[in-house]
Protein backbone atom coordinates (compact mmCIF):
# COMPACT_ATOMS: atom_id res chain seq x y z
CA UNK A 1 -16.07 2.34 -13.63
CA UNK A 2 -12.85 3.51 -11.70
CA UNK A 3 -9.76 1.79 -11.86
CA UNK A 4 -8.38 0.71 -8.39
CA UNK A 5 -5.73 -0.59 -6.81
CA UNK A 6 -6.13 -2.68 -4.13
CA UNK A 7 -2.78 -3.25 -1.57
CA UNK A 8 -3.09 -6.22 0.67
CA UNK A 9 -0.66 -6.33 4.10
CA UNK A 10 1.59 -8.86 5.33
CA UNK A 11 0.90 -12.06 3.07
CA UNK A 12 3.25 -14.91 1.62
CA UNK A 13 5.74 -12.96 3.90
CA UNK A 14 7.90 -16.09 5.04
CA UNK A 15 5.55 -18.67 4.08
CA UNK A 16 2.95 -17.76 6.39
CA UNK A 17 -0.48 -16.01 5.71
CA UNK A 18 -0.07 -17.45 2.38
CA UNK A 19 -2.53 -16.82 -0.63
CA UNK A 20 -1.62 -17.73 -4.50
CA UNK A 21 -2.37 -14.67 -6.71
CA UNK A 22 -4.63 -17.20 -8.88
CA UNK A 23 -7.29 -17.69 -5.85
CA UNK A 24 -7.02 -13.78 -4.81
CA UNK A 25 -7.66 -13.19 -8.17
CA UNK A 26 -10.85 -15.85 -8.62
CA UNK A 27 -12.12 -14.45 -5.18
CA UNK A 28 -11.77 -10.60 -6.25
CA UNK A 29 -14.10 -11.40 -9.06
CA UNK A 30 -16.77 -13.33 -7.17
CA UNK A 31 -16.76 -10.29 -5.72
CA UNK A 32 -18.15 -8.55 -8.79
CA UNK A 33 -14.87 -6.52 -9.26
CA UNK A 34 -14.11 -6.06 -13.06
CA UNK A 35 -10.67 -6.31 -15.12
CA UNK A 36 -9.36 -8.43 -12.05
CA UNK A 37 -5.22 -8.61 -12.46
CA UNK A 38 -3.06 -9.59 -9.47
CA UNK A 39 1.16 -7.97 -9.66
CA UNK A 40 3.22 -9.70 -7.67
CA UNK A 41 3.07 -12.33 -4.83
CA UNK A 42 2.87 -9.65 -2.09
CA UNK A 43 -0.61 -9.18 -2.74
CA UNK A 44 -1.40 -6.14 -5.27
CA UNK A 45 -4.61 -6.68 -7.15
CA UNK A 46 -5.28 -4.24 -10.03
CA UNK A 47 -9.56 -4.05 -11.05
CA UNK A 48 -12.03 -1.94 -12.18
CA UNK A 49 -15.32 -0.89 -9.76
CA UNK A 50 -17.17 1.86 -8.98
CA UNK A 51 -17.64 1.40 -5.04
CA UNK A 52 -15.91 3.57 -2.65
CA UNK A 53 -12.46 2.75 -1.77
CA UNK A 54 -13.59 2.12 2.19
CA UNK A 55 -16.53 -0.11 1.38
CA UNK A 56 -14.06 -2.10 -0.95
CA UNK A 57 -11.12 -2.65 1.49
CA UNK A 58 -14.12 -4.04 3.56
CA UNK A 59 -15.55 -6.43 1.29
CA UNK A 60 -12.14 -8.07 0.60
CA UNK A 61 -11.25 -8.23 3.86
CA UNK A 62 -13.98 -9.98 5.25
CA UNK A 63 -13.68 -12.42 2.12
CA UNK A 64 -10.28 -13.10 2.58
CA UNK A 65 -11.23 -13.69 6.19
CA UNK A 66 -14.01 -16.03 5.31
CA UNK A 67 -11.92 -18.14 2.72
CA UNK A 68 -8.45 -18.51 4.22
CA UNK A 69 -9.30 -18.17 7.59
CA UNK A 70 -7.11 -15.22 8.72
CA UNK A 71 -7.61 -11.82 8.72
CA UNK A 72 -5.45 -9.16 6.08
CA UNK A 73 -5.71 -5.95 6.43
CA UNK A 74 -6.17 -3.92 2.61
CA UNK A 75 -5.79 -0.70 1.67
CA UNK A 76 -7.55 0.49 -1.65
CA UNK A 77 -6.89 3.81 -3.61
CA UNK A 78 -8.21 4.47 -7.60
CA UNK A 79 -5.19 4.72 -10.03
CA UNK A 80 -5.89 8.78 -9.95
CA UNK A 81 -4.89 8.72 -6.03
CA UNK A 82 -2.15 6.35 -6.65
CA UNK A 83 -0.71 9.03 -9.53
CA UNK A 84 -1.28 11.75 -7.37
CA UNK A 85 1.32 10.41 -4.68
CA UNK A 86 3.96 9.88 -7.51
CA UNK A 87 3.88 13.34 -8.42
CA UNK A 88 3.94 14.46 -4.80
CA UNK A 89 6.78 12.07 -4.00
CA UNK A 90 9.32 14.72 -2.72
CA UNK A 91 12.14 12.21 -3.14
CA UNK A 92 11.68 11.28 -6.24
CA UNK A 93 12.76 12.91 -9.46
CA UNK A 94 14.86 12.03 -12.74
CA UNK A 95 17.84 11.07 -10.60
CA UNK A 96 17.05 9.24 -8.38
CA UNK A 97 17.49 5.83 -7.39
CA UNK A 98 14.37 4.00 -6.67
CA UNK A 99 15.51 1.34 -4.97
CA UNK A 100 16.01 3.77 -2.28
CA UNK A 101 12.47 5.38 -2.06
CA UNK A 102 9.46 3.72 -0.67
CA UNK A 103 5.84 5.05 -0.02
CA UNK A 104 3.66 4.17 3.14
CA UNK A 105 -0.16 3.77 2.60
CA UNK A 106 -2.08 5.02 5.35
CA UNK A 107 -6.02 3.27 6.08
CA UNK A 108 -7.06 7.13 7.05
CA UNK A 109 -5.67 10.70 7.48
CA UNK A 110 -3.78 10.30 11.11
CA UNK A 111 -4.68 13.02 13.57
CA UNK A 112 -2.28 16.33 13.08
CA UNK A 113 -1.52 15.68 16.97
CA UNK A 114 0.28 12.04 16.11
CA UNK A 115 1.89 13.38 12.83
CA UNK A 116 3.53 16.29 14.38
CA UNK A 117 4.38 14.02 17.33
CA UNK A 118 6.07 11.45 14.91
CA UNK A 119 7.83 14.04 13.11
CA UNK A 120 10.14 14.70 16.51
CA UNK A 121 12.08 11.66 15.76
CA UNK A 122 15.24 11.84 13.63
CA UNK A 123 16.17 8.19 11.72
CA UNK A 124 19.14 10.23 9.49
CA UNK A 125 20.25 9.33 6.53
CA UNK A 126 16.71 7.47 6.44
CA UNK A 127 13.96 10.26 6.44
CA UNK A 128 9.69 10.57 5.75
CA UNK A 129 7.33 13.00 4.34
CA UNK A 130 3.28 12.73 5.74
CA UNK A 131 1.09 13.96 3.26
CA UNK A 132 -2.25 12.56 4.31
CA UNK A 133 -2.92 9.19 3.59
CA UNK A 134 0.46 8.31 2.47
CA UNK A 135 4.36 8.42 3.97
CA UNK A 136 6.87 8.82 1.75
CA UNK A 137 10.34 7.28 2.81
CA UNK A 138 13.88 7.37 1.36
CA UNK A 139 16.30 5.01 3.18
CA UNK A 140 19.64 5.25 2.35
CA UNK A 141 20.17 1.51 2.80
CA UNK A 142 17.93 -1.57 2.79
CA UNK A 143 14.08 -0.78 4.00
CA UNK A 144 14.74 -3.97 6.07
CA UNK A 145 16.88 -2.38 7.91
CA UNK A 146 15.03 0.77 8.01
CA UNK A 147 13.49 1.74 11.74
CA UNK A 148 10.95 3.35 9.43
CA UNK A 149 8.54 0.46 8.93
CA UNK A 150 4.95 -0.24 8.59
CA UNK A 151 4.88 -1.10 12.45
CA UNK A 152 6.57 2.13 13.22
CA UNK A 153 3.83 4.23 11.40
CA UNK A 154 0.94 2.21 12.65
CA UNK A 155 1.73 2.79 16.08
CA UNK A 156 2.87 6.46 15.81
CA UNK A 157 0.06 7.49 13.97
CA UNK A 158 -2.74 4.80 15.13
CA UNK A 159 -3.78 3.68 11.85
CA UNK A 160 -3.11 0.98 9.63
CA UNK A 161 -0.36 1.20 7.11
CA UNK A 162 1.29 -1.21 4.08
CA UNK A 163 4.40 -0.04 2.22
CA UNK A 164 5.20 -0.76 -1.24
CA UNK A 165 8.84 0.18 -2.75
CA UNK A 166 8.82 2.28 -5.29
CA UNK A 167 9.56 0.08 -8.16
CA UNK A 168 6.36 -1.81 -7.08
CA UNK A 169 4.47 1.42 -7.47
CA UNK A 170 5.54 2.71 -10.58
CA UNK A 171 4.66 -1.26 -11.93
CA UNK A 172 1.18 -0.58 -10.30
CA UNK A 173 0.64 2.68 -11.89
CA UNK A 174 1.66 1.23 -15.25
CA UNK A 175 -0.42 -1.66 -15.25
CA UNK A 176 -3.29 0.13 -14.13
CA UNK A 177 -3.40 2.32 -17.43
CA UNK A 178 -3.44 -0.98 -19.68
């Protein structure tokens, strides 16, 4: 058994799409999935399985799809994965301030023909890092604000993308070495 992380897009985001961590929770473990915690009501769901990250984001889409009735896209990576993208985080280190620093999940690797296409624009003082499946993003004010957003990515580099700040991520990291 692996421990996973499972990041769900664009729920109880202004009252619509809505789904209470308690039935996400119940429906991740009809679905087998062990250790089942939820973080958060922005949908982050902490478990243990040993299916592939892909055939997992499947599964719970489709269930969320059959139960609520709306379709949420989720991205999945083990608690390894998740770690690894910490420590490649080039903007963060001892100093700095996370409320500042946010990291982009990517579905799949983009094509190197959209990332060096998306790496033309210039969003200064915000700025990104592409390292594979992941975007790393420091804004230097509020990520609302930010023209770097999940939209932005998703388009630029044609896949799907959530974004977590990074206080959510160092929570998700913790929890998922309880």
């Amino acid at each position: 058994m692996e421990t996973k992380i499972a990041i769900l897009r664009g729920i109880n985001v202004g009252g619509k799409r809505k789904i209470l961590m308690v039935d996400l929770k119940s429906l991740c473990e009809k679905l087998g999935w062990k250790e089942v915690r939820t973080y958060i009501q922005s949908g982050n769901v902490i478990f243990n399985s040993t299916e592939q990250n892909a055939e997992l984001e499947n599964t719970l889409e489709n269930a969320i799809a059959e139960k609520f009735g709306f379709d949420v896209p989720v991205i999945v990576r083990s608690s390894n994965e998740l770690q690894i993208s910490i420590d490649k985080n080039p903007f963060y280190d001892n100093d700095a301030d996370v409320t500042q620093i946010h990291l982009t999940l990517l579905k799949e690797n983009p094509i190197d023909e959209d990332v060096k296409q998306i790496q033309t624009f210039n969003y200064e003082p915000d700025r990104f890092v592409i390292n594979d499946k992941e975007v790393f993003i420091y804004c230097e004010g509020k990520y609302h604000q930010s023209k770097l957003t999940n939209n932005f990515f998703e388009k630029k580099l044609k896949v799907g993308a959530t974004t977590r700040n990074w206080k959510t991520v160092l929570k998700l990291i913790e929890l998922s070495k309880l």
